[in-house]
C-alpha atoms as a PDB file:
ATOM      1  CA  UNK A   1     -31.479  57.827  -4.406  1.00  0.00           C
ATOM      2  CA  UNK A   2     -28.212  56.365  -4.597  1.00  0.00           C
ATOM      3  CA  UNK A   3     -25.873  56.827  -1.390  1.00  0.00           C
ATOM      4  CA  UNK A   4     -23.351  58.663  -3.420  1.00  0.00           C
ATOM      5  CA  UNK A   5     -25.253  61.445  -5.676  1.00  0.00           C
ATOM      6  CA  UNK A   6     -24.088  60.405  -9.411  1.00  0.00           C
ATOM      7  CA  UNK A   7     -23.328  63.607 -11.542  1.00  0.00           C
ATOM      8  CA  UNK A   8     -24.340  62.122 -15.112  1.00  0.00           C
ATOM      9  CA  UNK A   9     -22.399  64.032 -17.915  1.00  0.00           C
ATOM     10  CA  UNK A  10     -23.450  64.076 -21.447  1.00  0.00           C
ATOM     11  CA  UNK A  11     -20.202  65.389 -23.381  1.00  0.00           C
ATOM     12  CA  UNK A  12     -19.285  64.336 -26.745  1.00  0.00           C
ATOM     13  CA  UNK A  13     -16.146  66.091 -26.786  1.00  0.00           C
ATOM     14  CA  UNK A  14     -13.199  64.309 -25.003  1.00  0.00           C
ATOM     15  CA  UNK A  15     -11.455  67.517 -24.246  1.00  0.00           C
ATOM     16  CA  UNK A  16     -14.323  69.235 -23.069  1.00  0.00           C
ATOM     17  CA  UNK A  17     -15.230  65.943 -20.750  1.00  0.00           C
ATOM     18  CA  UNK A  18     -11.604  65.958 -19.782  1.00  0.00           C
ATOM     19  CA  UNK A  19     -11.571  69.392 -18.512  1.00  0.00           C
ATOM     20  CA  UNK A  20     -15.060  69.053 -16.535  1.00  0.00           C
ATOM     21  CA  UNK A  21     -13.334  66.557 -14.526  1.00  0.00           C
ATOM     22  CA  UNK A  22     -10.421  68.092 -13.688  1.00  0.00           C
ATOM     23  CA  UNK A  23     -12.279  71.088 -12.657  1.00  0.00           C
ATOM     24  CA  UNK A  24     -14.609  68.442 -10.229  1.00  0.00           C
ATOM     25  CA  UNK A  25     -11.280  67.444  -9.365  1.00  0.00           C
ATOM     26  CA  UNK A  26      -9.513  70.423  -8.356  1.00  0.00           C
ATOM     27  CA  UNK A  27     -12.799  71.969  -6.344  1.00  0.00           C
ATOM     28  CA  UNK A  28     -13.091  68.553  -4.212  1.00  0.00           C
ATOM     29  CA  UNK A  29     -16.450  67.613  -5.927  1.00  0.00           C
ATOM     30  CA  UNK A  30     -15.166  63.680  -5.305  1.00  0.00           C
ATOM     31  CA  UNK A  31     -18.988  62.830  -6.532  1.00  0.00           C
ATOM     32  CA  UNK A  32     -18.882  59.748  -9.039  1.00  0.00           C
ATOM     33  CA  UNK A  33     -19.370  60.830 -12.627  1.00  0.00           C
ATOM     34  CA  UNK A  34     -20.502  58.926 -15.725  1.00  0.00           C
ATOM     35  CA  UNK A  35     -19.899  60.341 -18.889  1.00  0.00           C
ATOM     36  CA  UNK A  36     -21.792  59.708 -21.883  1.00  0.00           C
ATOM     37  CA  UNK A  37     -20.861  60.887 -25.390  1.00  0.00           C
ATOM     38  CA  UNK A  38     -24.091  61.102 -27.317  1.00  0.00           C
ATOM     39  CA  UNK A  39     -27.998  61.708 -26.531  1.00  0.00           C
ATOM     40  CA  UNK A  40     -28.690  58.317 -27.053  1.00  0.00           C
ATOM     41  CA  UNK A  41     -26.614  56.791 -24.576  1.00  0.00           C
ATOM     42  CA  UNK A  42     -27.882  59.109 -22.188  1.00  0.00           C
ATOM     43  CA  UNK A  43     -31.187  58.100 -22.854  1.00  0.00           C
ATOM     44  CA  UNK A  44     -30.367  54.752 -22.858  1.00  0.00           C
ATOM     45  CA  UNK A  45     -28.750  55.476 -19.137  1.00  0.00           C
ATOM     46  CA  UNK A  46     -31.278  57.362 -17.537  1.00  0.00           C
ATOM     47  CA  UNK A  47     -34.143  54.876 -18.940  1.00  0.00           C
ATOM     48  CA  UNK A  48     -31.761  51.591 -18.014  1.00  0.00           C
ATOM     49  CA  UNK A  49     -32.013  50.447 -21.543  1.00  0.00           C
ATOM     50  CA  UNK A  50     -29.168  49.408 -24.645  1.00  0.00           C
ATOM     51  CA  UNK A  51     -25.890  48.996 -22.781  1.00  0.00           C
ATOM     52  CA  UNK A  52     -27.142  50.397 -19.338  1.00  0.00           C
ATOM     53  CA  UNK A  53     -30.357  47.807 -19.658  1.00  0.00           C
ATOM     54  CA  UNK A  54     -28.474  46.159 -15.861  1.00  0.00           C
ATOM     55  CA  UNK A  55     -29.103  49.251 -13.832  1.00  0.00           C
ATOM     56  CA  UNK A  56     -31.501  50.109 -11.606  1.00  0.00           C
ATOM     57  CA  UNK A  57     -33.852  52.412 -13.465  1.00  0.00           C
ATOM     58  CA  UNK A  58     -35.016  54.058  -9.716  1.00  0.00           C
ATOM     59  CA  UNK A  59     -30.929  55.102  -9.346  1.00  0.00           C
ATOM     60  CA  UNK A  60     -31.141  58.237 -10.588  1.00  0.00           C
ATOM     61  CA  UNK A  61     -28.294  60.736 -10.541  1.00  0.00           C
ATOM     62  CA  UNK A  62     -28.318  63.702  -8.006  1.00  0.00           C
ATOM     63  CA  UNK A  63     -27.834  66.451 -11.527  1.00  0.00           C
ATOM     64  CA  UNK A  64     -27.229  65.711 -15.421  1.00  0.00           C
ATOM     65  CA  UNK A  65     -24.891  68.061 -16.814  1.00  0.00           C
ATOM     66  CA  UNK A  66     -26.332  68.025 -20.732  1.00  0.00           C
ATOM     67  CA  UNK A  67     -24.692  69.765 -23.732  1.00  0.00           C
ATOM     68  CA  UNK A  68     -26.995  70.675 -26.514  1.00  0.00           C
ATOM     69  CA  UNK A  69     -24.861  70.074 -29.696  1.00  0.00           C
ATOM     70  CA  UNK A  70     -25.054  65.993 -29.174  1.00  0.00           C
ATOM     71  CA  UNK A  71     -24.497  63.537 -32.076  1.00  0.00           C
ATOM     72  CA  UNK A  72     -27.643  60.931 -32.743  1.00  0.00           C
ATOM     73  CA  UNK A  73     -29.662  62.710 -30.779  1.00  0.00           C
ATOM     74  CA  UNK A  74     -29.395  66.390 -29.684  1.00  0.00           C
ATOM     75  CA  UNK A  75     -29.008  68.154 -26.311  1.00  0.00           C
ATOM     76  CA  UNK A  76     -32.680  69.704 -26.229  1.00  0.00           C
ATOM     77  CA  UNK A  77     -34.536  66.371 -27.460  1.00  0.00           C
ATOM     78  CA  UNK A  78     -32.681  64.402 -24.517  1.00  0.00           C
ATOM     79  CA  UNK A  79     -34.361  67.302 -22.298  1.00  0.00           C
ATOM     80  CA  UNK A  80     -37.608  66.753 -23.755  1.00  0.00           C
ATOM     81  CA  UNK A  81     -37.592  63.008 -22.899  1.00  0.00           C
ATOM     82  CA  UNK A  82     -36.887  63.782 -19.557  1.00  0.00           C
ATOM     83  CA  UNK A  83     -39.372  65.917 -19.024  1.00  0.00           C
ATOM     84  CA  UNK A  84     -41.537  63.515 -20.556  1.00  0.00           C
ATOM     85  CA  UNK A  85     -40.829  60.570 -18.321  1.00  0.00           C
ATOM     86  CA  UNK A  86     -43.215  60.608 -14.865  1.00  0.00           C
ATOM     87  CA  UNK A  87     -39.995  59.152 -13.106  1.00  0.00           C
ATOM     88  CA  UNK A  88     -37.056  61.721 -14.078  1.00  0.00           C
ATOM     89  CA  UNK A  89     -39.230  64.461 -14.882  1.00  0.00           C
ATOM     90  CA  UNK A  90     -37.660  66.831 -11.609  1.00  0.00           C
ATOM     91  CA  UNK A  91     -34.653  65.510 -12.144  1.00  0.00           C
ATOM     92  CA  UNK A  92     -31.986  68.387 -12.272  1.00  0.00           C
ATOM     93  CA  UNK A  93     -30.876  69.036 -15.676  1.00  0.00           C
ATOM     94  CA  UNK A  94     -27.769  71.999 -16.252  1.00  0.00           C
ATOM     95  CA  UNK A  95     -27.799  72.879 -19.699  1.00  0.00           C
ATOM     96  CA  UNK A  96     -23.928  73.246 -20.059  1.00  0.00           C
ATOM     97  CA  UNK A  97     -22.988  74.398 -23.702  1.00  0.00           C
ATOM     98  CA  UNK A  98     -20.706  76.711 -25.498  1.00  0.00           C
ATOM     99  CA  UNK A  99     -23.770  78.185 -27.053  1.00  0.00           C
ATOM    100  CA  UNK A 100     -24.476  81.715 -25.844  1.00  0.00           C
ATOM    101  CA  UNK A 101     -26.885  81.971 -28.610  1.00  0.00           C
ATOM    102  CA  UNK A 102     -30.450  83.453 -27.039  1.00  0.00           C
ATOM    103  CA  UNK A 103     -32.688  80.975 -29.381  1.00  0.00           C
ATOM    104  CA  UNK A 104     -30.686  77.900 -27.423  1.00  0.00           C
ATOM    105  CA  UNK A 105     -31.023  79.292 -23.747  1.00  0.00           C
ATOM    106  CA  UNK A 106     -35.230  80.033 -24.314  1.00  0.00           C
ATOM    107  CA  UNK A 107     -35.128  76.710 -26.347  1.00  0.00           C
ATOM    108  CA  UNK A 108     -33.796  74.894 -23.296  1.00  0.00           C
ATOM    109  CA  UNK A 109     -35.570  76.916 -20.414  1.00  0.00           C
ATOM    110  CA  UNK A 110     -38.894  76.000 -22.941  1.00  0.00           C
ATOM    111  CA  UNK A 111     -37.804  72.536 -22.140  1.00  0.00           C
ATOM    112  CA  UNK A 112     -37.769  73.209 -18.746  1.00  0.00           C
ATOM    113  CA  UNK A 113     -34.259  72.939 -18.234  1.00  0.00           C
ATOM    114  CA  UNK A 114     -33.313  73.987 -14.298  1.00  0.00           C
ATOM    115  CA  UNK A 115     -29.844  76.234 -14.705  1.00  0.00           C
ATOM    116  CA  UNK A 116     -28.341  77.239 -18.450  1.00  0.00           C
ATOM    117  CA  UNK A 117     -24.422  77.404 -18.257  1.00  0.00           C
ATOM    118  CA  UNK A 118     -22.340  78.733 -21.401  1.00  0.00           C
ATOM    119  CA  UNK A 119     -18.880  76.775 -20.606  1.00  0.00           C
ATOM    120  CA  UNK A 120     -16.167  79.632 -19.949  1.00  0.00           C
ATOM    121  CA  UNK A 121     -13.717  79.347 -22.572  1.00  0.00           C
ATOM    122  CA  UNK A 122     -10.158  80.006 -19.899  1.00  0.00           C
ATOM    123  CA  UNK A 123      -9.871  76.898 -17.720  1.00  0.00           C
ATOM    124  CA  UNK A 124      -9.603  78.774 -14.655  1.00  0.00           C
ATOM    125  CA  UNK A 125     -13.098  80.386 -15.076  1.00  0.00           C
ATOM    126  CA  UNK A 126     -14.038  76.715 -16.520  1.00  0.00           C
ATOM    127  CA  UNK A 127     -12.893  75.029 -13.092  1.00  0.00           C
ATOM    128  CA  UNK A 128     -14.769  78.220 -11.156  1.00  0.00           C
ATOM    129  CA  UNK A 129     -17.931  77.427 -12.751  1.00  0.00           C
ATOM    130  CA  UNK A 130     -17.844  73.433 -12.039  1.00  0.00           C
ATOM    131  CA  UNK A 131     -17.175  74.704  -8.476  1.00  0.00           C
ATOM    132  CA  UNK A 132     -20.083  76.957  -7.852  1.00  0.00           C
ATOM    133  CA  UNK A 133     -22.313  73.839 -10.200  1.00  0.00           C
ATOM    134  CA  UNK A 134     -21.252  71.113  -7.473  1.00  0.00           C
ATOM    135  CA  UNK A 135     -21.552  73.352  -4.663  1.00  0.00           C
ATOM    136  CA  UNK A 136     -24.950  73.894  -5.785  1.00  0.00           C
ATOM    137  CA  UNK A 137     -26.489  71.458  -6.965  1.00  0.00           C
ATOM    138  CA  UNK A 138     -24.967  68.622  -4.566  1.00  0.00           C
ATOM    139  CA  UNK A 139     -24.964  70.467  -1.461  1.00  0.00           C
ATOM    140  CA  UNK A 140     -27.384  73.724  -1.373  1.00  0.00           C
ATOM    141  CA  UNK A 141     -30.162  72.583  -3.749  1.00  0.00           C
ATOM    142  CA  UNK A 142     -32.990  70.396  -2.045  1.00  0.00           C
ATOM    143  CA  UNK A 143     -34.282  68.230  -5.070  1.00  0.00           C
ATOM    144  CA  UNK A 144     -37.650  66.957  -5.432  1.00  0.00           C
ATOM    145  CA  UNK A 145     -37.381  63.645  -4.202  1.00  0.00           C
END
């Protein structure tokens, strides 16, 4: 694993994006974090293929951060392919959505999605909930590997 635990979030909204970092920002989580904007690219980043195709495929972030409603390719598919995949199938994936619908939480935890977040809609609970997320899942939770 990479010396400094990459969070890897898959955002296609700028504001949305925007507002996770600042959150990261504001609660100290100083982890590197590579956005990508559609399924496909984070696809193409976890399997170091397309425009990632230089990386090391082994580098694997410490925790994606996925939203379901991706363009090209959609939130739960990208799941599915990770789960899939011998190498990033443990890998820790946060389902973090403004869906609070119950057929996308069951659809995701089907998946086998680790932790389903519905993104609060005030920033301050926003920037609470990216807290408790880093705290979590880059100090408390012992992953797999």
């Amino acid at each position: 694993m990479n010396k400094e635990q990459v969070i890897l979030l898959v955002e296609d909204s700028d504001y949305d994006a925007e507002l996770t970092l600042m959150s990261f920002k504001e609660a100290r989580i100083s982890n590197p974090v590579v956005r990508v904007a559609d399924g496909v690219e984070a696809l193409d980043y976890l399997f170091a293929r397309g425009a990632h195709a230089d990386r090391d495929p082994g580098d694997l972030p410490a925790v994606v951060l996925l939203d379901l409603n991706l363009p090209r390719v959609g939130g739960l598919e990208v799941l599915s392919a990770i789960r899939a995949e011998e190498r990033t199938k443990y890998l820790p994936v946060v389902v973090l959505t403004s869906s609070d619908e119950d057929k996308d939480r069951v659809a995701a935890y089907s998946q086998c999605a680790n932790s389903y977040v519905c993104k609060p809609v005030d920033y301050n609970g926003f920037a609470a909930a990216a807290q408790d997320l880093g705290l979590y899942w880059l100090v408390l939770n012992e992953p797999s590997t």
